[in-house]
PDB file of N, CA and C in Angstrom:
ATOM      1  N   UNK A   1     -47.855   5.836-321.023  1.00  0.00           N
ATOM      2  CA  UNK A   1     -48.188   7.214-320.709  1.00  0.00           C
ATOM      3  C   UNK A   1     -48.769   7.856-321.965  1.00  0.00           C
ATOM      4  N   UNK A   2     -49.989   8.220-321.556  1.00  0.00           N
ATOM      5  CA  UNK A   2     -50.563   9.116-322.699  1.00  0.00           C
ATOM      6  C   UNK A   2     -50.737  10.512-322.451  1.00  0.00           C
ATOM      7  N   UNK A   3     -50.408  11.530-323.312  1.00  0.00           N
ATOM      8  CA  UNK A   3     -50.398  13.066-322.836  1.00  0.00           C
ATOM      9  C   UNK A   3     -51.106  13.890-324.276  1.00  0.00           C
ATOM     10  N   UNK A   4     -51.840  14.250-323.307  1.00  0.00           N
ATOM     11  CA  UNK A   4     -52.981  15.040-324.476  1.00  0.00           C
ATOM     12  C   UNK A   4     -52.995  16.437-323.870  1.00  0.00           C
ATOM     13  N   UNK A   5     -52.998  16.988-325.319  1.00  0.00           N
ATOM     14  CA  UNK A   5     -53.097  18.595-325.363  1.00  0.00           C
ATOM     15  C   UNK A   5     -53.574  19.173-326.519  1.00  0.00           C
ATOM     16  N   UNK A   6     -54.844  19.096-326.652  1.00  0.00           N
ATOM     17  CA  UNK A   6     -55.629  19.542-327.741  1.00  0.00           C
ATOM     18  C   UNK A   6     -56.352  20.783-327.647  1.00  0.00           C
ATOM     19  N   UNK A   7     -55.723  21.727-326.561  1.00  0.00           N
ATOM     20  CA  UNK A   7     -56.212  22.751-326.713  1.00  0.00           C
ATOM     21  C   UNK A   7     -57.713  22.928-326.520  1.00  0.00           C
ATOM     22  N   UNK A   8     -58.140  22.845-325.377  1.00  0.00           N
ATOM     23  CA  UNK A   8     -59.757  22.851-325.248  1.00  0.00           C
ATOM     24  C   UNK A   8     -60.815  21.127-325.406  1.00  0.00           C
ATOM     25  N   UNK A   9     -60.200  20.628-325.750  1.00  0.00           N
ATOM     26  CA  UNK A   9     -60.823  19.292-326.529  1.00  0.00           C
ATOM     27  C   UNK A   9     -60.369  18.195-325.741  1.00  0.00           C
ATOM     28  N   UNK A  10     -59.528  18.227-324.811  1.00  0.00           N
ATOM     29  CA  UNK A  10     -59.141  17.075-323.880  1.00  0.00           C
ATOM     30  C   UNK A  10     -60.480  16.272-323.697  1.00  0.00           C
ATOM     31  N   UNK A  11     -61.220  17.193-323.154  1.00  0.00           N
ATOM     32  CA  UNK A  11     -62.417  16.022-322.684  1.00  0.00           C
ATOM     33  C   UNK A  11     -63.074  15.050-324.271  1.00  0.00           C
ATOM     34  N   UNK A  12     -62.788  15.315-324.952  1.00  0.00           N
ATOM     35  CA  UNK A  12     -63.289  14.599-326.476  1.00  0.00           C
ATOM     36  C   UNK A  12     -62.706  13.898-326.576  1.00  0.00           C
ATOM     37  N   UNK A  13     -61.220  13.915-326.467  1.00  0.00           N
ATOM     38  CA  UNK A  13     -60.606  12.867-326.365  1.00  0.00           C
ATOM     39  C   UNK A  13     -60.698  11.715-325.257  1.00  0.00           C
ATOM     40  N   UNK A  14     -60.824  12.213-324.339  1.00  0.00           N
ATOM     41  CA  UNK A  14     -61.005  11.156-323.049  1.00  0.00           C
ATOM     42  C   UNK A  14     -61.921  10.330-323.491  1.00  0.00           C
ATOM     43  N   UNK A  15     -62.962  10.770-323.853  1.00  0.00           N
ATOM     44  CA  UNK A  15     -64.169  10.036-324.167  1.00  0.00           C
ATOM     45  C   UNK A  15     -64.283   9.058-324.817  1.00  0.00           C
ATOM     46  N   UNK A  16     -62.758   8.920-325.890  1.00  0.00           N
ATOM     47  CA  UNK A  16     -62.931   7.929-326.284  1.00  0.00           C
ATOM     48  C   UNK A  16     -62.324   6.541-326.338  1.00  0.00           C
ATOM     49  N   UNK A  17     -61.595   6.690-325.010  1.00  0.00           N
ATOM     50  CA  UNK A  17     -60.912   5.643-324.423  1.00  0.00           C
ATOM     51  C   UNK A  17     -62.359   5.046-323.479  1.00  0.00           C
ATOM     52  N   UNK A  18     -62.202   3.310-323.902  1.00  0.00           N
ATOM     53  CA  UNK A  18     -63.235   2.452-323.083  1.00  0.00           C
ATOM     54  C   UNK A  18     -62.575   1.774-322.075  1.00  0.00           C
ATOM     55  N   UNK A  19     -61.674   1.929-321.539  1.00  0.00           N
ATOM     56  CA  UNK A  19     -60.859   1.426-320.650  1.00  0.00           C
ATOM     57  C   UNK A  19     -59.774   1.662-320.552  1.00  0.00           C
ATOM     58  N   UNK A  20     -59.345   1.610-319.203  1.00  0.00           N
ATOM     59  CA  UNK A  20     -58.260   2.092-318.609  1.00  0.00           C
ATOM     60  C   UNK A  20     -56.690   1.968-319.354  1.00  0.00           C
ATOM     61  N   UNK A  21     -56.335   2.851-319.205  1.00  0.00           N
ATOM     62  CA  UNK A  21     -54.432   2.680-320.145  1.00  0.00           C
ATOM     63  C   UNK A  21     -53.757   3.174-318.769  1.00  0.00           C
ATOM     64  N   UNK A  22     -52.117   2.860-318.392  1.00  0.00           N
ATOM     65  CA  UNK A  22     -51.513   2.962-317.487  1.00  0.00           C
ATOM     66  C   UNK A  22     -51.468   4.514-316.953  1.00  0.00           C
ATOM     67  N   UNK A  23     -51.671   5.376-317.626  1.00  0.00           N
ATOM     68  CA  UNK A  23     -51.057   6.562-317.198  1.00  0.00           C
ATOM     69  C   UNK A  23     -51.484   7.558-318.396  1.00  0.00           C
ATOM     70  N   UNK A  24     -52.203   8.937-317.943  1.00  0.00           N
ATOM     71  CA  UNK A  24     -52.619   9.692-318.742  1.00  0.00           C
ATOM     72  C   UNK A  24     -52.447  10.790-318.784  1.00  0.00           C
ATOM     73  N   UNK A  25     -52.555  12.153-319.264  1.00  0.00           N
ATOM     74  CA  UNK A  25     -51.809  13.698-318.486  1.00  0.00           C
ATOM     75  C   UNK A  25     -52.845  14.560-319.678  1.00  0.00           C
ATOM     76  N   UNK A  26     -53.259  15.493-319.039  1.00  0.00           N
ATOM     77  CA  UNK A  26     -54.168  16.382-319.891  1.00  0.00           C
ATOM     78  C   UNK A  26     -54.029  17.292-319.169  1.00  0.00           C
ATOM     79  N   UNK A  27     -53.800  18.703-320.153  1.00  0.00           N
ATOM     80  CA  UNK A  27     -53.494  20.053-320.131  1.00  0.00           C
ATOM     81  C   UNK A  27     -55.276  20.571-319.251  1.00  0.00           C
ATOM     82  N   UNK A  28     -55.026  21.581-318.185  1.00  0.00           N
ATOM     83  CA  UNK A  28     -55.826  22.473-317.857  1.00  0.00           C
ATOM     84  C   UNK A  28     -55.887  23.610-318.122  1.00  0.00           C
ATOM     85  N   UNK A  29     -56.813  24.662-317.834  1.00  0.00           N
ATOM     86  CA  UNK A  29     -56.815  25.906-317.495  1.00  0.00           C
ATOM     87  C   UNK A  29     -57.611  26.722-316.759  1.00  0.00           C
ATOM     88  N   UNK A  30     -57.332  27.415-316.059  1.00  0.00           N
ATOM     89  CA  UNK A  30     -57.832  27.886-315.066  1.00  0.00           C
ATOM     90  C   UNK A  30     -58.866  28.952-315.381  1.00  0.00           C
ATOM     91  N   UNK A  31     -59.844  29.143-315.994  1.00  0.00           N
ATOM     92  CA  UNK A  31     -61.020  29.422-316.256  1.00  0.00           C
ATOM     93  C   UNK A  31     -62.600  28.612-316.072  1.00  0.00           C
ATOM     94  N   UNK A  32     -63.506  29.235-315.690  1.00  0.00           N
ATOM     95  CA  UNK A  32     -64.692  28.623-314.900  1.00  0.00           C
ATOM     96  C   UNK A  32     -64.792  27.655-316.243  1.00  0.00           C
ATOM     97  N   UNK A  33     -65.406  27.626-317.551  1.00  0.00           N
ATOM     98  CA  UNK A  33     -65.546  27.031-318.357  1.00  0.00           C
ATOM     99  C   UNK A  33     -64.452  25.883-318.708  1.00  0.00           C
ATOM    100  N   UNK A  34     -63.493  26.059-318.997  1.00  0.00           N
ATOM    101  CA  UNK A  34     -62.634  24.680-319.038  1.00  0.00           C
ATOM    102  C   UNK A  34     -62.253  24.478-317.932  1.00  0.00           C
ATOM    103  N   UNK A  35     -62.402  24.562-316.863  1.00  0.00           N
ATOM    104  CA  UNK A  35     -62.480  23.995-315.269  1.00  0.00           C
ATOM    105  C   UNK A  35     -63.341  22.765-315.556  1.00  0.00           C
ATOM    106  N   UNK A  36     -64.289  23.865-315.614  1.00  0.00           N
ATOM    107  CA  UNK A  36     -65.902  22.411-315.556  1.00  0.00           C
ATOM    108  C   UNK A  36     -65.256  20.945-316.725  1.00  0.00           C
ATOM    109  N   UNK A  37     -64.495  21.054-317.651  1.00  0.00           N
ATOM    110  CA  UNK A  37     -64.503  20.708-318.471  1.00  0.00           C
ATOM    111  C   UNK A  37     -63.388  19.527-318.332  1.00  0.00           C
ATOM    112  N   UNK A  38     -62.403  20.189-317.358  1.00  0.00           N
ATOM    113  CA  UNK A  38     -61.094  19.116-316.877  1.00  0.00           C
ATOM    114  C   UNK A  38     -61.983  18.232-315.659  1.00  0.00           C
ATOM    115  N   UNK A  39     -63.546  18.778-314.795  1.00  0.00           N
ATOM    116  CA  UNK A  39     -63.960  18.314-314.291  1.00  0.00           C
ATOM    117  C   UNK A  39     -64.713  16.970-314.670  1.00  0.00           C
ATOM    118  N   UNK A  40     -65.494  17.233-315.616  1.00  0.00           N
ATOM    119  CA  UNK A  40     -65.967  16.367-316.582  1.00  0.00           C
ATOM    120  C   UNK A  40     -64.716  14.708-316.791  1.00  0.00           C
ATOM    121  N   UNK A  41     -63.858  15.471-317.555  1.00  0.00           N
ATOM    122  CA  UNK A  41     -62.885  14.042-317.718  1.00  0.00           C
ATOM    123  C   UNK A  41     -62.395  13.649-316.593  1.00  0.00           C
ATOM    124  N   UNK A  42     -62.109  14.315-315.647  1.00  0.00           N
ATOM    125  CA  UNK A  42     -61.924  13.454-314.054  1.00  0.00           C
ATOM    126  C   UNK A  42     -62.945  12.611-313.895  1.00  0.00           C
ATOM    127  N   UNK A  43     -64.103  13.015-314.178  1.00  0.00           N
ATOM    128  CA  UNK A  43     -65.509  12.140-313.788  1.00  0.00           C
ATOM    129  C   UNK A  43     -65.388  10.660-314.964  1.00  0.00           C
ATOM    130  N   UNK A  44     -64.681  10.981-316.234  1.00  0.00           N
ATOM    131  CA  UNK A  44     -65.239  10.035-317.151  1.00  0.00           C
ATOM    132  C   UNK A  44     -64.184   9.197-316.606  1.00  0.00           C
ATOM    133  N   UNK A  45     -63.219   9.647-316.353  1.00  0.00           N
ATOM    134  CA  UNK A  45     -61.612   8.598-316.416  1.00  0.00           C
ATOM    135  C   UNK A  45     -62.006   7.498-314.710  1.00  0.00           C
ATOM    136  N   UNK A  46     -63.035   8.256-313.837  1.00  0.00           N
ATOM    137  CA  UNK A  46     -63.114   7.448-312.544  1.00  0.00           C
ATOM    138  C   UNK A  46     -63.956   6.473-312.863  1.00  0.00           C
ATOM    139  N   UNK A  47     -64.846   6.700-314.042  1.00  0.00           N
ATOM    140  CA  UNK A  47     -66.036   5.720-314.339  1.00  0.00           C
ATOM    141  C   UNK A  47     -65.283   4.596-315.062  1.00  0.00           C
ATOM    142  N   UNK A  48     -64.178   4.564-315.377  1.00  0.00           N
ATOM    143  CA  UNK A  48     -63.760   3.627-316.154  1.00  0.00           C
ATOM    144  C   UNK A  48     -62.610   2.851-315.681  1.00  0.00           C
ATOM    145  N   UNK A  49     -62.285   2.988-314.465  1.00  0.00           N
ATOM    146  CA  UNK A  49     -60.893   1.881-313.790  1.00  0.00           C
ATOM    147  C   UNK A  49     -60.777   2.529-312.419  1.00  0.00           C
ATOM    148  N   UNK A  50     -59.902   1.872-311.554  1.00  0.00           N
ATOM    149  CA  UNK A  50     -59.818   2.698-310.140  1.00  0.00           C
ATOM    150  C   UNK A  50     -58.543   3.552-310.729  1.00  0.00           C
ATOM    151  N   UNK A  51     -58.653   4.793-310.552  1.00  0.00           N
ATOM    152  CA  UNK A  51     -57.617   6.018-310.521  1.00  0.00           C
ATOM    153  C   UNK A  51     -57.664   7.002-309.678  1.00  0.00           C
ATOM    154  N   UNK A  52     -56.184   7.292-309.673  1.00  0.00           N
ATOM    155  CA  UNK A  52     -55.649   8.052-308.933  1.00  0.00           C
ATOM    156  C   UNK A  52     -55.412   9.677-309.624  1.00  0.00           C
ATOM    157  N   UNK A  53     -55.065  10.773-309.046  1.00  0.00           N
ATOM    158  CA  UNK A  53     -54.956  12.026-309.285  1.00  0.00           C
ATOM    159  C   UNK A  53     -53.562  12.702-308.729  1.00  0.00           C
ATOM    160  N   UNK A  54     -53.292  13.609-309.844  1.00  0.00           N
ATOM    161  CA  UNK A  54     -52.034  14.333-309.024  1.00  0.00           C
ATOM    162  C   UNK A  54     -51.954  15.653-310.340  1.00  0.00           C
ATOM    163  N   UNK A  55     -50.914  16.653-310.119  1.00  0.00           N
ATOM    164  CA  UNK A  55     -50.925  17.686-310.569  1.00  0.00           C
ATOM    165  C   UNK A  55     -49.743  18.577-310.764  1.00  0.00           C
ATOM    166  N   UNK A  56     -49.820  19.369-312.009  1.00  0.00           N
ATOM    167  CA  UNK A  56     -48.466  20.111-311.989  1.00  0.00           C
ATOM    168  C   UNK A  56     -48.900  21.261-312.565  1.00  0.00           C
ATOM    169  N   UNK A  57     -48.183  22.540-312.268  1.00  0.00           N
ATOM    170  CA  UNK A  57     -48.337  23.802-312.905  1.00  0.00           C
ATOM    171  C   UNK A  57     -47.623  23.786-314.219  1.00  0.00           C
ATOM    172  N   UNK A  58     -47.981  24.662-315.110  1.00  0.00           N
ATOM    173  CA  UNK A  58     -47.127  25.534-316.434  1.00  0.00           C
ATOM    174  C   UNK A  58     -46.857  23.982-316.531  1.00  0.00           C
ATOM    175  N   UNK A  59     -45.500  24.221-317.433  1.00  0.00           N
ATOM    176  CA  UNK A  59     -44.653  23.049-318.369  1.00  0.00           C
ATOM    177  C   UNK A  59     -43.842  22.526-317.264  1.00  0.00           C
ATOM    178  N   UNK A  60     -44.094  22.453-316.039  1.00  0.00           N
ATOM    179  CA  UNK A  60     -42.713  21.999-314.990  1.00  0.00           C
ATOM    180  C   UNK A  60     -43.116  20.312-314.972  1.00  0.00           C
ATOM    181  N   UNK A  61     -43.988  19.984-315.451  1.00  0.00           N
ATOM    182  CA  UNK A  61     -43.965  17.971-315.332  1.00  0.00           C
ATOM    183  C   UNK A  61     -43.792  17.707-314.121  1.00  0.00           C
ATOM    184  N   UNK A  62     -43.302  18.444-312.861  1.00  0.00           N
ATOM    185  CA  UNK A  62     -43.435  18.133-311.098  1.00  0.00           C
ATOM    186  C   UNK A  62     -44.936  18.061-310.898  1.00  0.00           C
ATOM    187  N   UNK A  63     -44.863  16.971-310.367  1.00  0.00           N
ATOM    188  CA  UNK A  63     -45.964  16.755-309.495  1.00  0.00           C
ATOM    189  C   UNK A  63     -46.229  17.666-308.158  1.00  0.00           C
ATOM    190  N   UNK A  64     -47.568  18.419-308.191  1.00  0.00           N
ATOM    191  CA  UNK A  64     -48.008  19.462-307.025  1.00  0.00           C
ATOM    192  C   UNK A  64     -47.858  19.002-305.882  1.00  0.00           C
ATOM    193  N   UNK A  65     -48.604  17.698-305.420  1.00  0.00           N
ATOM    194  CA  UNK A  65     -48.683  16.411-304.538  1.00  0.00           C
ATOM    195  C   UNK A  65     -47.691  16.022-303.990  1.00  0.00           C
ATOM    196  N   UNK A  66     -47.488  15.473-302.646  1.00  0.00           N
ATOM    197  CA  UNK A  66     -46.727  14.708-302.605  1.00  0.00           C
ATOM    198  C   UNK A  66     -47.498  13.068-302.527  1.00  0.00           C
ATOM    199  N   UNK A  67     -49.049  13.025-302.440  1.00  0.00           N
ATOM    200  CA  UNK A  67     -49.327  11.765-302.350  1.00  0.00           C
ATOM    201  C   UNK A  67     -50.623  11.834-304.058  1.00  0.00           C
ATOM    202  N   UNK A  68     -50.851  10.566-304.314  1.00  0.00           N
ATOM    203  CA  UNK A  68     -51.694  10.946-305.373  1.00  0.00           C
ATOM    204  C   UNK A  68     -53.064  11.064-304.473  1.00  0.00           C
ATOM    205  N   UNK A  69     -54.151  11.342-305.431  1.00  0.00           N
ATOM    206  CA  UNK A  69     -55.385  11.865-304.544  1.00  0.00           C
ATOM    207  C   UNK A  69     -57.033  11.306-305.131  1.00  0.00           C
ATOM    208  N   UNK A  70     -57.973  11.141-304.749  1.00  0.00           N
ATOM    209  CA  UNK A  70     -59.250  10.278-305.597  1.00  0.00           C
ATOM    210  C   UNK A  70     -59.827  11.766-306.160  1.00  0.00           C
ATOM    211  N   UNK A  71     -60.443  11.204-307.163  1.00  0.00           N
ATOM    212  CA  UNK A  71     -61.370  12.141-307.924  1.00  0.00           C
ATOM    213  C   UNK A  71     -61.979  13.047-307.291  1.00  0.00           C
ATOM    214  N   UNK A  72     -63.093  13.059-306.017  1.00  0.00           N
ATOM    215  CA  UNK A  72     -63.083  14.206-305.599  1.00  0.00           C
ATOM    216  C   UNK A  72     -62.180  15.230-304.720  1.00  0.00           C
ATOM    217  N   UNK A  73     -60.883  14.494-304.323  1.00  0.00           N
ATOM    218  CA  UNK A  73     -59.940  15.712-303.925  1.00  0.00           C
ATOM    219  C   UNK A  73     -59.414  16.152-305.204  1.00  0.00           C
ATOM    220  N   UNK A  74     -59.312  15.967-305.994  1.00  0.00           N
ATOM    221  CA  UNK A  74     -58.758  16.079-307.282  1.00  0.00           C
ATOM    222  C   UNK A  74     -59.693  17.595-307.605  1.00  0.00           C
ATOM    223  N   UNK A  75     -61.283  17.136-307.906  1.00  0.00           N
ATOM    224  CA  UNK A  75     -62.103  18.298-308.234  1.00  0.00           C
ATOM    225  C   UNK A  75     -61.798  19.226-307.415  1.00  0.00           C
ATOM    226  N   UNK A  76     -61.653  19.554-306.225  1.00  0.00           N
ATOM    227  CA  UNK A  76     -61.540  20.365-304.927  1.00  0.00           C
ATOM    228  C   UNK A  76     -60.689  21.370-305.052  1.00  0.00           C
ATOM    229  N   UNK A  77     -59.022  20.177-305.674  1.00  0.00           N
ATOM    230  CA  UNK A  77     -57.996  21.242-305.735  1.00  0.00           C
ATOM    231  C   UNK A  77     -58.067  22.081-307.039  1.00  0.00           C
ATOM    232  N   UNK A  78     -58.686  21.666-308.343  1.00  0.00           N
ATOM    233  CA  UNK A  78     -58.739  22.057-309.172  1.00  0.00           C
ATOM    234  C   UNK A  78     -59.523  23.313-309.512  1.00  0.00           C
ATOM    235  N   UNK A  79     -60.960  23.338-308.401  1.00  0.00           N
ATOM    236  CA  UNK A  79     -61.931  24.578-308.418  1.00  0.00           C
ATOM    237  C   UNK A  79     -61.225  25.695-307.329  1.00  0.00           C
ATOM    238  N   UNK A  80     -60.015  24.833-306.372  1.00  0.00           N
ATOM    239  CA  UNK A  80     -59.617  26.499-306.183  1.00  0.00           C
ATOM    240  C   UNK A  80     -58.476  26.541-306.978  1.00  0.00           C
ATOM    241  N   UNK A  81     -57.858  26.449-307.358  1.00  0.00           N
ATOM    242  CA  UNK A  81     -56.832  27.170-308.402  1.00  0.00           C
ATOM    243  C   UNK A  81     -56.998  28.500-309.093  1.00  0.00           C
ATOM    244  N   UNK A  82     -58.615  28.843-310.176  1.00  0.00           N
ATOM    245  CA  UNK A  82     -58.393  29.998-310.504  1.00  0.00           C
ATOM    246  C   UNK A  82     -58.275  30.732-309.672  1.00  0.00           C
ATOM    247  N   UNK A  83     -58.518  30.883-307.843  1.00  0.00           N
ATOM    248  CA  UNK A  83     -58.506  32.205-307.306  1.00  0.00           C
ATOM    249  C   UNK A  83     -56.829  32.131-306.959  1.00  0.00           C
ATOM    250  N   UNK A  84     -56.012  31.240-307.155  1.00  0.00           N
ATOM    251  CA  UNK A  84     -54.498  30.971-307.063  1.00  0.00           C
ATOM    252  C   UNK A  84     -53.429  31.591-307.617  1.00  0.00           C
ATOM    253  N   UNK A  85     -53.706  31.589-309.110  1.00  0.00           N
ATOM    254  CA  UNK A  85     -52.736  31.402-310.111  1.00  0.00           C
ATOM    255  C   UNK A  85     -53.393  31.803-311.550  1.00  0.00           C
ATOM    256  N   UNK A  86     -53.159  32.102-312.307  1.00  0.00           N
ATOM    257  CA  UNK A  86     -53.125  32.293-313.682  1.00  0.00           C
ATOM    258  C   UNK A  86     -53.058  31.430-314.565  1.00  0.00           C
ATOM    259  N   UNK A  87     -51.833  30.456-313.863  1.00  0.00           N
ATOM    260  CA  UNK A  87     -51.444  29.259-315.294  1.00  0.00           C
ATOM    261  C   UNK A  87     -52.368  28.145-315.116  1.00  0.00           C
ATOM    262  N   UNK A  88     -51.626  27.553-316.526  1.00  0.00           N
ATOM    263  CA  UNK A  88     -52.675  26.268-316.623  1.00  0.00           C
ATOM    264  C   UNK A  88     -51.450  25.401-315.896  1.00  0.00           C
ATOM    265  N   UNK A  89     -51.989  24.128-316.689  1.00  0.00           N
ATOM    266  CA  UNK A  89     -50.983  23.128-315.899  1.00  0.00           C
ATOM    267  C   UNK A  89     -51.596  21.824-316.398  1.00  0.00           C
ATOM    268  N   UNK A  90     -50.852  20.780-315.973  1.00  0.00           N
ATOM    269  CA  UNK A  90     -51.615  19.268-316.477  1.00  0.00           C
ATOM    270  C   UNK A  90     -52.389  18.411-315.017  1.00  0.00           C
ATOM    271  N   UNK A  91     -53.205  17.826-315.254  1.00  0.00           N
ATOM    272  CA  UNK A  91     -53.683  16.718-314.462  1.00  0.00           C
ATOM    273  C   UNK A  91     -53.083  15.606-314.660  1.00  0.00           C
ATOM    274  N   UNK A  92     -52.999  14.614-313.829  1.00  0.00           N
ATOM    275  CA  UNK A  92     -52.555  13.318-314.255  1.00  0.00           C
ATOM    276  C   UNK A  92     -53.693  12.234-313.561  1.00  0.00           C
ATOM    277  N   UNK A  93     -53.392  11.119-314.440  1.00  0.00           N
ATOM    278  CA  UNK A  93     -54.381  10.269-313.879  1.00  0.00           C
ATOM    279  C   UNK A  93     -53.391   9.166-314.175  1.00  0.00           C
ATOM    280  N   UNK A  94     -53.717   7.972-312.818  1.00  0.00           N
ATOM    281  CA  UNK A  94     -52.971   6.753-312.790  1.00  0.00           C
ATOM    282  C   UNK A  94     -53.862   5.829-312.172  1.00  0.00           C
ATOM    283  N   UNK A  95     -53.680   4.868-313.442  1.00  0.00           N
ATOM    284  CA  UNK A  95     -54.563   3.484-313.274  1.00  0.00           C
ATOM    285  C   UNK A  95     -54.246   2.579-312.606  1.00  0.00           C
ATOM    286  N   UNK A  96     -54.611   2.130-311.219  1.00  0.00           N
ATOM    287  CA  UNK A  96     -54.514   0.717-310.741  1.00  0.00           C
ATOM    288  C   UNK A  96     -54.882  -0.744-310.772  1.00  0.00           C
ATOM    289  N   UNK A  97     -55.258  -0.520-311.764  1.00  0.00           N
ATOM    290  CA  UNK A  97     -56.280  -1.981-312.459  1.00  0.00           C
ATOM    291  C   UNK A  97     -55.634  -2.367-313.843  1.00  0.00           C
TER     292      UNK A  97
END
């Protein structure tokens, strides 16, 4: 399990993994600009192994989901959130390969 929280920079980091690791978690936030941006590393992390998606608000580490979900339900739930909620929260990604 890898968990990144660099404050804005998640996607920099993603970038520089060339292949898949078991399990990953990166901080969101619910603003149009780092939206696009948690969108982005959903896109890089699918280009690089088959993965799965799931989600949690604030610091609670519960999963939103009850099933995990592919990259574009993933984007879907993530672009409505700001009209939702306020908080951020983490993404998760899980590798099957």
């Amino acid at each position: 399990m890898c968990k990144i929280d660099v404050e804005g920079f998640e996607g920099e980091v993603i970038k520089g993994l060339s292949k898949s690791i078991k399990m990953i978690s990166f901080e969101f936030t619910p603003t149009p600009g780092l939206i696009k941006k948690s969108i982005k590393s959903v896109e890089y992390l699918s280009g690089i192994g088959d993965v799965k998606f799931n989600y949690s608000f604030g610091e609670t580490m519960s999963f939103a989901l009850d099933e995990w979900v592919t990259s574009n339900e993933i984007r879907e739930i993530i672009l409505s959130i700001p009209s939702k909620t306020s908080f951020s929260g983490d993404i998760y990604a899980k590798f099957t390969n």
